[in-house]
C-alpha atoms as a PDB file:
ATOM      1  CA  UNK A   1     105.865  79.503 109.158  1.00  0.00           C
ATOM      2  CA  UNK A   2     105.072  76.326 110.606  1.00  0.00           C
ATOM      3  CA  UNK A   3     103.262  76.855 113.920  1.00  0.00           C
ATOM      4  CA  UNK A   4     102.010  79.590 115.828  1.00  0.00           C
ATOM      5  CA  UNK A   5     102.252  80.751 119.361  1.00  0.00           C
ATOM      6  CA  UNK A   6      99.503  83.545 120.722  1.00  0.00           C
ATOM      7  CA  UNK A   7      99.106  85.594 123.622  1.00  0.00           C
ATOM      8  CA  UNK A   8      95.796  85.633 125.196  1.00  0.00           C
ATOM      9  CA  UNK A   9      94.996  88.442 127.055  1.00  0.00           C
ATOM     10  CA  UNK A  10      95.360  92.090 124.828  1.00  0.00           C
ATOM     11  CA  UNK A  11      94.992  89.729 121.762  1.00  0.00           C
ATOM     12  CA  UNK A  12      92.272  87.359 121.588  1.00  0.00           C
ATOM     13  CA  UNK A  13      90.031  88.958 124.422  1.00  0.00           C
ATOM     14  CA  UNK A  14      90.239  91.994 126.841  1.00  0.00           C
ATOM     15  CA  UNK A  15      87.990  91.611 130.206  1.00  0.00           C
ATOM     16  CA  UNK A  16      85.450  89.283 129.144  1.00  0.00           C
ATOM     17  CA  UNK A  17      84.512  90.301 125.734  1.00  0.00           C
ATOM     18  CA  UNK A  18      86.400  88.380 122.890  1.00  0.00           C
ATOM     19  CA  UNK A  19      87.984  90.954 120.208  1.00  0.00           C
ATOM     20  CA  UNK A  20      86.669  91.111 116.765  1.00  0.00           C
ATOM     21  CA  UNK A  21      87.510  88.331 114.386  1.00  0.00           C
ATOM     22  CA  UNK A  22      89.319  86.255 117.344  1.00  0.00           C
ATOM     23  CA  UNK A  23      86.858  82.907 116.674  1.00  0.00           C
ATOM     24  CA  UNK A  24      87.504  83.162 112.860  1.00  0.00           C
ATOM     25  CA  UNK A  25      91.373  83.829 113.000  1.00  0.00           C
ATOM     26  CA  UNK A  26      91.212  80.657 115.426  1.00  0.00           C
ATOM     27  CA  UNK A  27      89.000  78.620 112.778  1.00  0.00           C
ATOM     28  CA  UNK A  28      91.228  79.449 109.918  1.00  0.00           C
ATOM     29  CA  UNK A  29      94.492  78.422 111.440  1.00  0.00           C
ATOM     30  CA  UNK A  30      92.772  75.388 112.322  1.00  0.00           C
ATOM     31  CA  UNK A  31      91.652  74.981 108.425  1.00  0.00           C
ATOM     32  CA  UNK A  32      95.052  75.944 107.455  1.00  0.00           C
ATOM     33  CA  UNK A  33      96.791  72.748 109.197  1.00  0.00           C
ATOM     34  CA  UNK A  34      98.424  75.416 111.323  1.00  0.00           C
ATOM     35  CA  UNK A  35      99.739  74.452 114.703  1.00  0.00           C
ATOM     36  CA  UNK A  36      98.957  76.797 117.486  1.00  0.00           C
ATOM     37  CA  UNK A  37      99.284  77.116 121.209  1.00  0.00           C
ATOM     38  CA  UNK A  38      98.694  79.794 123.492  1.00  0.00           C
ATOM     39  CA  UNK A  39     101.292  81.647 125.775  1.00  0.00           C
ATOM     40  CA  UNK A  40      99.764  83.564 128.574  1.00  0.00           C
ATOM     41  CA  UNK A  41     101.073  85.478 132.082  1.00  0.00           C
ATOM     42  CA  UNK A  42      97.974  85.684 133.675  1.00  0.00           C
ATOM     43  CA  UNK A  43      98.954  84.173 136.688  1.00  0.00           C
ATOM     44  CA  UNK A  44      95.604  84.196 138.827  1.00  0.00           C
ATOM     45  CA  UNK A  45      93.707  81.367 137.023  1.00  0.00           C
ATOM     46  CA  UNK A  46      95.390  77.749 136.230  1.00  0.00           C
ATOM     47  CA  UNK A  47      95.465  76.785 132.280  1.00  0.00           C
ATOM     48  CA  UNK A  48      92.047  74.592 133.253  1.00  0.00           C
ATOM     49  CA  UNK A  49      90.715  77.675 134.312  1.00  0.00           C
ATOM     50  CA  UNK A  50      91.501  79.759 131.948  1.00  0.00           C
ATOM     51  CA  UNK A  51      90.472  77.660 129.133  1.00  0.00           C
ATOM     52  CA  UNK A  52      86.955  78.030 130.618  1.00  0.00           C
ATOM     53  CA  UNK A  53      86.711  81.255 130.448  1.00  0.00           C
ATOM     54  CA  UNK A  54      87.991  81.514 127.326  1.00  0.00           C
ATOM     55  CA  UNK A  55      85.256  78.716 125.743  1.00  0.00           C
ATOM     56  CA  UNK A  56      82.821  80.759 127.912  1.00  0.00           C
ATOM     57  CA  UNK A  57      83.525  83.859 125.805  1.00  0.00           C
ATOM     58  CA  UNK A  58      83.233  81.291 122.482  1.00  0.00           C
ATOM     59  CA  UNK A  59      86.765  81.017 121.735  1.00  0.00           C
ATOM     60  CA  UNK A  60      87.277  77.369 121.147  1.00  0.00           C
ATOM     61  CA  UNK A  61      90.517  76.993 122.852  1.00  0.00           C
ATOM     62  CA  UNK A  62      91.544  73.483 124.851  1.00  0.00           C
ATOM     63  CA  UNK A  63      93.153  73.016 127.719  1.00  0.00           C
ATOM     64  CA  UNK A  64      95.918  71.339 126.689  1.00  0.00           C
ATOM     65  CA  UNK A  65      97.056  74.038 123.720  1.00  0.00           C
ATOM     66  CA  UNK A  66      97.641  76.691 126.989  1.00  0.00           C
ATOM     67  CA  UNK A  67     101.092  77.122 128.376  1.00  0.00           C
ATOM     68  CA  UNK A  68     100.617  79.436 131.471  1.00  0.00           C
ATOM     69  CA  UNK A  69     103.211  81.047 133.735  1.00  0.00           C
ATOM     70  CA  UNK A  70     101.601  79.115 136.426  1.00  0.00           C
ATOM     71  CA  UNK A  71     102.594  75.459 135.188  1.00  0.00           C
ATOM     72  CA  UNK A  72     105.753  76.903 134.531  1.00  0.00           C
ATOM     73  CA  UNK A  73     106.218  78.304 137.827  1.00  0.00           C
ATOM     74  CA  UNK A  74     105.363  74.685 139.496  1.00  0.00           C
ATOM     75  CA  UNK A  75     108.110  72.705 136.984  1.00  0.00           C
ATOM     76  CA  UNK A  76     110.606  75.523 137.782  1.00  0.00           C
ATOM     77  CA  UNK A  77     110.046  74.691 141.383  1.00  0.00           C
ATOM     78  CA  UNK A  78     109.748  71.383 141.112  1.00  0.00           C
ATOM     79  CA  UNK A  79     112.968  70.816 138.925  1.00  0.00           C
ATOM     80  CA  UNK A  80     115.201  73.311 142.090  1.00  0.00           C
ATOM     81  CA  UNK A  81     113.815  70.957 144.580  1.00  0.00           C
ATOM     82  CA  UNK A  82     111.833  73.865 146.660  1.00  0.00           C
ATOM     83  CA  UNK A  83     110.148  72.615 149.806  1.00  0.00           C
ATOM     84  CA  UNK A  84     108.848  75.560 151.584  1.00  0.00           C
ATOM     85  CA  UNK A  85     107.640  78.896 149.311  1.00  0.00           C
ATOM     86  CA  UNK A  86     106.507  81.929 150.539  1.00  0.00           C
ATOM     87  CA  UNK A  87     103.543  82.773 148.461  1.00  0.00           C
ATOM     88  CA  UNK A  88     102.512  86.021 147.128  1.00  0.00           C
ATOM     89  CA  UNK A  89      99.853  84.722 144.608  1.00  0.00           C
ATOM     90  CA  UNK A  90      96.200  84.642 143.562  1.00  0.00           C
ATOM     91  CA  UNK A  91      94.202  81.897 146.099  1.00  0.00           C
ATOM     92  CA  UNK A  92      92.823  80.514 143.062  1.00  0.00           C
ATOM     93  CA  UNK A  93      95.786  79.364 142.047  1.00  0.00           C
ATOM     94  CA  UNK A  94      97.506  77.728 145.105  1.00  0.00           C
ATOM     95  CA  UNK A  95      96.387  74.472 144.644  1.00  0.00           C
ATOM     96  CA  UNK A  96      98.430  74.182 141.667  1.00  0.00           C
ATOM     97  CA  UNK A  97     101.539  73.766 144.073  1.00  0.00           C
ATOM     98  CA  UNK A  98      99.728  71.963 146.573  1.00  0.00           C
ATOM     99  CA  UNK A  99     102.961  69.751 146.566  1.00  0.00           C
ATOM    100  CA  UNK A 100     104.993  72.281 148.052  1.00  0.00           C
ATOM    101  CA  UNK A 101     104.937  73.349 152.600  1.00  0.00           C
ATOM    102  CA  UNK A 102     103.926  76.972 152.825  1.00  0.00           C
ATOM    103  CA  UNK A 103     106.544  78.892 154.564  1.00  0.00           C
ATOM    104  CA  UNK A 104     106.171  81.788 157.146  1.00  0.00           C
ATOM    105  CA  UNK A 105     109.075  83.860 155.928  1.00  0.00           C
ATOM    106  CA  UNK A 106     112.758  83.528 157.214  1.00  0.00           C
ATOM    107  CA  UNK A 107     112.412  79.458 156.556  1.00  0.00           C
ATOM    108  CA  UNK A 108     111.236  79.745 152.292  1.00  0.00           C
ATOM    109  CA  UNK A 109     113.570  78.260 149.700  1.00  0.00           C
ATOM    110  CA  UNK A 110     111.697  80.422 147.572  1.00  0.00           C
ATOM    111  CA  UNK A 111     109.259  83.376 147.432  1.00  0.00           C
ATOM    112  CA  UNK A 112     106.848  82.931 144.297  1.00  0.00           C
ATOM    113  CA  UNK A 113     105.421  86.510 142.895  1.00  0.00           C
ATOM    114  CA  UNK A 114     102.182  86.338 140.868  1.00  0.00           C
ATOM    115  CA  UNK A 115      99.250  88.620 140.653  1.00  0.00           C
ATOM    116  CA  UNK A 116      97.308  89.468 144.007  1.00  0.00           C
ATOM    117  CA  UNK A 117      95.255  92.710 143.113  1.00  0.00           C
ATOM    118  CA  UNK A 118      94.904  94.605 145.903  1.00  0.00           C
ATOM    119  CA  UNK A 119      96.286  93.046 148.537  1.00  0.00           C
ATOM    120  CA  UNK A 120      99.944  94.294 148.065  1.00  0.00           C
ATOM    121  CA  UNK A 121     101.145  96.557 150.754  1.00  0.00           C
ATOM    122  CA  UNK A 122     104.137  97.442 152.676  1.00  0.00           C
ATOM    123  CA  UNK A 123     104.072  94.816 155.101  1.00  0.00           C
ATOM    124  CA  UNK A 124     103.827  91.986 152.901  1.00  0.00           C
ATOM    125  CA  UNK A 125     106.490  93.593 150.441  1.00  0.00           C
ATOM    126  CA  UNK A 126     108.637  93.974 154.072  1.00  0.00           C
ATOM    127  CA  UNK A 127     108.104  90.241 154.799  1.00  0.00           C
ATOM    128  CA  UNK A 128     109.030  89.098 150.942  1.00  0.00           C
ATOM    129  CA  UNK A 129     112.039  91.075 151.706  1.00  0.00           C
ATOM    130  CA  UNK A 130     113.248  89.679 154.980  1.00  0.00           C
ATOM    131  CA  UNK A 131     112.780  86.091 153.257  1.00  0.00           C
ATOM    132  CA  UNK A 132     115.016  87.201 150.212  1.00  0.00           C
ATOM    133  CA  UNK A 133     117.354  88.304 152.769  1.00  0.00           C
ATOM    134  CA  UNK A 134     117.281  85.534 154.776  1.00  0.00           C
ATOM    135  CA  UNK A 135     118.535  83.265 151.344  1.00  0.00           C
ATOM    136  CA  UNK A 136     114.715  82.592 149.286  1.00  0.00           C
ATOM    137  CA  UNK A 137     115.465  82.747 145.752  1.00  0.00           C
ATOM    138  CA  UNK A 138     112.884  85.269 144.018  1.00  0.00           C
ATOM    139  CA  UNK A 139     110.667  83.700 141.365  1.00  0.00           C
ATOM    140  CA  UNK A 140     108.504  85.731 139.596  1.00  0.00           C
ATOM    141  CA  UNK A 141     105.547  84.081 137.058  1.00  0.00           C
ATOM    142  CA  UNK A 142     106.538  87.428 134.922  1.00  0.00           C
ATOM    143  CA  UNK A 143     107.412  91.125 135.316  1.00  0.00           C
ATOM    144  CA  UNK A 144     104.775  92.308 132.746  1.00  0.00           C
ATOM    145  CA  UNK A 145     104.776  96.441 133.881  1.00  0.00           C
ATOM    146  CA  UNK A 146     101.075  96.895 133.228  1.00  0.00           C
ATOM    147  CA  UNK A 147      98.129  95.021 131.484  1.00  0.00           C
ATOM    148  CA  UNK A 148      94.883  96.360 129.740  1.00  0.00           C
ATOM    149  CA  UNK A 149      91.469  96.566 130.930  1.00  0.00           C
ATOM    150  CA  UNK A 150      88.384  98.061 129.779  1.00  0.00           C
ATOM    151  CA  UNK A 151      88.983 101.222 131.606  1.00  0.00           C
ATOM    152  CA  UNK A 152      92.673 101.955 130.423  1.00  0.00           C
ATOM    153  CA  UNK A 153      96.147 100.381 131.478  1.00  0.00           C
ATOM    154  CA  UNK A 154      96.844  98.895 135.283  1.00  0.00           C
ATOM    155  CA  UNK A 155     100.255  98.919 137.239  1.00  0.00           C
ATOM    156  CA  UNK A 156     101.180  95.142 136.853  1.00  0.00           C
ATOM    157  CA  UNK A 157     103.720  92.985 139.426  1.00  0.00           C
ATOM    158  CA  UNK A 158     106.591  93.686 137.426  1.00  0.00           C
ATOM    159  CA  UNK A 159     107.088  96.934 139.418  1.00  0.00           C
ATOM    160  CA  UNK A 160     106.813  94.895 142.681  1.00  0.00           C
ATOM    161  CA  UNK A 161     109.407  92.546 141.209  1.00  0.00           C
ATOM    162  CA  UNK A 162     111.699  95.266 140.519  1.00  0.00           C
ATOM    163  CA  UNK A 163     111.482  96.776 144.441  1.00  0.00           C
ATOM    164  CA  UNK A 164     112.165  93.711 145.638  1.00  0.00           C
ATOM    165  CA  UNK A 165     115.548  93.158 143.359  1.00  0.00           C
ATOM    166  CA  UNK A 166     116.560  96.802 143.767  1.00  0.00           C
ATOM    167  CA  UNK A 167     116.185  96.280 147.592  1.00  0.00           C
ATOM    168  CA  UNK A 168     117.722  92.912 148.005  1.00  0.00           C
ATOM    169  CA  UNK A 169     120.266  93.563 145.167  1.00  0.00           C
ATOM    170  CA  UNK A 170     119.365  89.771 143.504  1.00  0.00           C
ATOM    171  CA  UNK A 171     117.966  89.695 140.313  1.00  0.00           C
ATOM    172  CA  UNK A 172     114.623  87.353 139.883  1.00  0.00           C
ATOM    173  CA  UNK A 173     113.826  84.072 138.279  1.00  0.00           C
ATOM    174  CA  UNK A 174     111.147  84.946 135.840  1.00  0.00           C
ATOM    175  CA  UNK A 175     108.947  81.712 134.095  1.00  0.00           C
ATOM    176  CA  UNK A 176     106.870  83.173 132.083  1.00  0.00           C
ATOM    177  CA  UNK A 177     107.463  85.571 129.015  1.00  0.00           C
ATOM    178  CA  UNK A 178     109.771  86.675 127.930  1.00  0.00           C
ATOM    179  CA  UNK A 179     111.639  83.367 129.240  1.00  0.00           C
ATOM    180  CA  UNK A 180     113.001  82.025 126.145  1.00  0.00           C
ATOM    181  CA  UNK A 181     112.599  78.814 128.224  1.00  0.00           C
ATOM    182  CA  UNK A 182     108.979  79.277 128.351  1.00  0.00           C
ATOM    183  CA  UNK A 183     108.899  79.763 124.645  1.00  0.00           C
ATOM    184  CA  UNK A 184     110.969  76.702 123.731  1.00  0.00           C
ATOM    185  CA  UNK A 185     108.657  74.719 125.694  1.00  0.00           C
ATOM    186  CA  UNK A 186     105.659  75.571 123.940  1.00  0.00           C
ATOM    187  CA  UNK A 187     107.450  75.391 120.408  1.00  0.00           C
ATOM    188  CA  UNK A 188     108.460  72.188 121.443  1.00  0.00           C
ATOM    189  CA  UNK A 189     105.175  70.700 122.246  1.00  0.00           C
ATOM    190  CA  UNK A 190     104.177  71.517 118.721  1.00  0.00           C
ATOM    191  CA  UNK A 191     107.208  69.772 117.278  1.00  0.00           C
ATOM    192  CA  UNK A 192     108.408  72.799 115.106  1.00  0.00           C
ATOM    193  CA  UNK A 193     111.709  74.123 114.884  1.00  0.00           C
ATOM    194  CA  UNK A 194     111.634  78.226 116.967  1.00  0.00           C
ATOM    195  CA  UNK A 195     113.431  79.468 113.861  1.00  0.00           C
ATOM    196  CA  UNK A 196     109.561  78.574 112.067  1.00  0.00           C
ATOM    197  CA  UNK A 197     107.164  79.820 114.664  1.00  0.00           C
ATOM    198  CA  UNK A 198     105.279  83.100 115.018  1.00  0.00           C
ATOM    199  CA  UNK A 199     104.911  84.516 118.321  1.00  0.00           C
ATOM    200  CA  UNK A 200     101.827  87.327 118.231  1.00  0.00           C
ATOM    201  CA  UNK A 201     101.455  89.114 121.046  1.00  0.00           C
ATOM    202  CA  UNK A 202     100.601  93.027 122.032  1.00  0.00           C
ATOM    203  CA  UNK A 203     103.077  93.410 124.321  1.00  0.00           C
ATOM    204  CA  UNK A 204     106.559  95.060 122.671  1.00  0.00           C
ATOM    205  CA  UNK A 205     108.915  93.375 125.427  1.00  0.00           C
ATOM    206  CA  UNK A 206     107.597  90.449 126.886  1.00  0.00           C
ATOM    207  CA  UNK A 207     105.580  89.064 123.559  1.00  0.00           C
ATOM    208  CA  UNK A 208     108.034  90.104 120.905  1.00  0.00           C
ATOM    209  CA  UNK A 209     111.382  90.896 122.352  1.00  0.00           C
ATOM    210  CA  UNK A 210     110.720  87.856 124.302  1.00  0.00           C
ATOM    211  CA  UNK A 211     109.990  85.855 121.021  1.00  0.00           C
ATOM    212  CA  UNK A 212     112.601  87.342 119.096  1.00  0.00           C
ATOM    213  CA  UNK A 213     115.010  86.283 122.110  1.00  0.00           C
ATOM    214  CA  UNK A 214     113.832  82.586 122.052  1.00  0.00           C
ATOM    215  CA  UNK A 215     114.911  82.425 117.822  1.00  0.00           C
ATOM    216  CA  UNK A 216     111.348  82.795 116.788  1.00  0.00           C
ATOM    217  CA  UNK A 217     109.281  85.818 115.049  1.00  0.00           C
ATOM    218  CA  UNK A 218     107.336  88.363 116.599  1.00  0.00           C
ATOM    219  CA  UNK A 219     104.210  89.999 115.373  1.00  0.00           C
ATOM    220  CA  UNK A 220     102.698  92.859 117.153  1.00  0.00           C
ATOM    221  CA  UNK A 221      98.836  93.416 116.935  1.00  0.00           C
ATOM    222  CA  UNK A 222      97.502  96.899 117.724  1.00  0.00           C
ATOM    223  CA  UNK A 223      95.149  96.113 120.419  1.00  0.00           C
ATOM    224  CA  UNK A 224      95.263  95.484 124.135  1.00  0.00           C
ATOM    225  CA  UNK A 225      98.355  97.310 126.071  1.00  0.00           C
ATOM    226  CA  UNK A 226      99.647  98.438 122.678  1.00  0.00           C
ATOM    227  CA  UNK A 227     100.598 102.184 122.626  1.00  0.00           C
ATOM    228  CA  UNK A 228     102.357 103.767 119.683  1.00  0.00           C
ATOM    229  CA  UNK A 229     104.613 105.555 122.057  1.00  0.00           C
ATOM    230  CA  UNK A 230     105.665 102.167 124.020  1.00  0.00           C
ATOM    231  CA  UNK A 231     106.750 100.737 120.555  1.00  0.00           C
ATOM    232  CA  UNK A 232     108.406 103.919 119.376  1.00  0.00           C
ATOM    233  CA  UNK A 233     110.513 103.941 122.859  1.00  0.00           C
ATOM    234  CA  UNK A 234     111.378 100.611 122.676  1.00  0.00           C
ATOM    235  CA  UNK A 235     114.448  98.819 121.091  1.00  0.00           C
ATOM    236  CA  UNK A 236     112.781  95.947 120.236  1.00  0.00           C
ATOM    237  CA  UNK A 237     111.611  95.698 116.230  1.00  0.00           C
ATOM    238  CA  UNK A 238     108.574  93.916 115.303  1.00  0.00           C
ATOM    239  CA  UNK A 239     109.008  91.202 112.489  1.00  0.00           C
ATOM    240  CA  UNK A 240     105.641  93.172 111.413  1.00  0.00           C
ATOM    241  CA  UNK A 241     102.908  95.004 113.349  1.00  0.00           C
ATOM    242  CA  UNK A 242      99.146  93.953 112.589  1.00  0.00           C
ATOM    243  CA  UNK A 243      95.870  95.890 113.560  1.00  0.00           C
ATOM    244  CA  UNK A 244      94.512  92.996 115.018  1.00  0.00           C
ATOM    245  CA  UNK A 245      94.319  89.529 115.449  1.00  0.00           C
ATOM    246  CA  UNK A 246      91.492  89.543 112.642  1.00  0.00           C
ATOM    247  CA  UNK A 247      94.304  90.578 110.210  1.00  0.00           C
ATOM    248  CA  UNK A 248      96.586  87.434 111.139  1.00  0.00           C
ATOM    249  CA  UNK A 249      95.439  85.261 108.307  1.00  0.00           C
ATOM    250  CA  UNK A 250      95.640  87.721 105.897  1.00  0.00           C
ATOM    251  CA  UNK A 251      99.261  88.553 106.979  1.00  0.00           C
ATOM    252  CA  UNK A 252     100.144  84.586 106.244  1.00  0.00           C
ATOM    253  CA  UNK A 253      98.413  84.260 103.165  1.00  0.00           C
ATOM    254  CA  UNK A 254      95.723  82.182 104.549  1.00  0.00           C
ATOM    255  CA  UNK A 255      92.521  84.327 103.143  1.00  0.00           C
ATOM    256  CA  UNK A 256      94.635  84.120  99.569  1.00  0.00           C
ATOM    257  CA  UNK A 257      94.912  80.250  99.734  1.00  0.00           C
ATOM    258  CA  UNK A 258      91.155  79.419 100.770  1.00  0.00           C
ATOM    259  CA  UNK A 259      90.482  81.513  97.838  1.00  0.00           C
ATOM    260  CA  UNK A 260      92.292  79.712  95.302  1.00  0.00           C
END
């Protein structure tokens, strides 16, 4: 392996508290010569954001090295020319497409789905839905089904993505895992070849289905949203399945070679 892509959420940290061995794992790829860069959904902070939380928690993480469905959403936009979106995403967030006229509904090029907590109900799925109608193209930052918390697993948007297609019959641009687009992009910035990268991730479908898709090689870790049921459901086979992130050096023979 030449370079290594990592989710964020599930694998290096869940809520606020970094998992066990995370700042090591990070320190010995780092040693190792390793390239990494981290692939994330979490689509209610920006990648400058995020990497503050994360270096709040003591994970040594730049901003640079993150490749967020957010940024990808923007390009994505950017490169189909949208001028007016209808926006169904986090506040903190919006200025990140501060380039683009915020539509009303019937007038959107495109409605843009990201995480809003609460606040989804059946008007605002009814007014997403008269856009669509009216000829928006639905782009979703991802479709992950559910995400882990402290407290046990949460309904994600990916279930509000899938109303929306059933209802409209149009399927949805997604930007963020398990895009093999989004993938390439961070393999890219790296310089290796997919067919060398790693993508570790505790997500079955969007981390290593999605990896697997782009070329590259998916290792699952036991932690976060994992669920030995999910993975035995699922036709999607691991490359290998880890406990945790704390056992990723091990798995590439980096603990062997700092030993010699």
């Amino acid at each position: 392996m030449q370079g290594v892509l990592l989710d964020i959420d599930g694998v290096l940290h869940v809520d606020d508290a970094p998992l066990p061995g995370a700042g090591r794992t990070l320190e010995q790829l780092h040693d190792a010569g390793l390239p990494v860069r981290f692939v994330t959904n979490t689509s209610t902070r920006t990648a400058a954001q995020l990497g503050e939380r994360l270096r709040a928690m003591g994970l040594d993480i730049p901003d640079r090295a993150i490749f967020s469905a957010v940024s990808a959403a923007r390009r994505y936009l950017e490169t189909r020319g949208a001028r007016r979106v209808l926006f169904a995403v986090a506040d903190a967030i919006r200025p990140e497409f501060s380039a683009f006229g915020a539509a009303d509904g019937d007038d959107a090029d495109c409605v843009l789905i990201g995480d809003i907590g609460e606040r989804w109900n059946h008007a605002l799925l009814e007014r997403l839905f008269r856009a669509l109608m009216a000829g928006a193209e639905l782009v979703a930052l991802h479709r992950n089904r559910y995400w882990q918390t402290h407290d046990g697993l949460r309904l994600d948007i990916g279930a509000y993505v899938a109303a929306l297609e059933a209802a409209t019959g149009r399927a949805a641009t997604v930007v963020g895992k398990p895009d093999a687009a989004f993938f390439a992009l961070a393999a890219g910035d790296m310089g290796v070849d997919p067919a060398h990268v790693i993508v570790v991730g505790d997500d079955i479908e969007s981390d290593i289905g999605g990896a697997q898709g782009a070329g590259m090689h998916g290792v699952l870790v036991r932690t976060g949203k994992y669920r030995d049921t999910l993975v035995a459901r699922s036709e999607v086979r691991p490359d290998a399945i880890i406990d945790s992130i704390a056992a990723l050096p091990g798995w590439l023979g980096l603990a062997n070679d700092r030993a010699r």
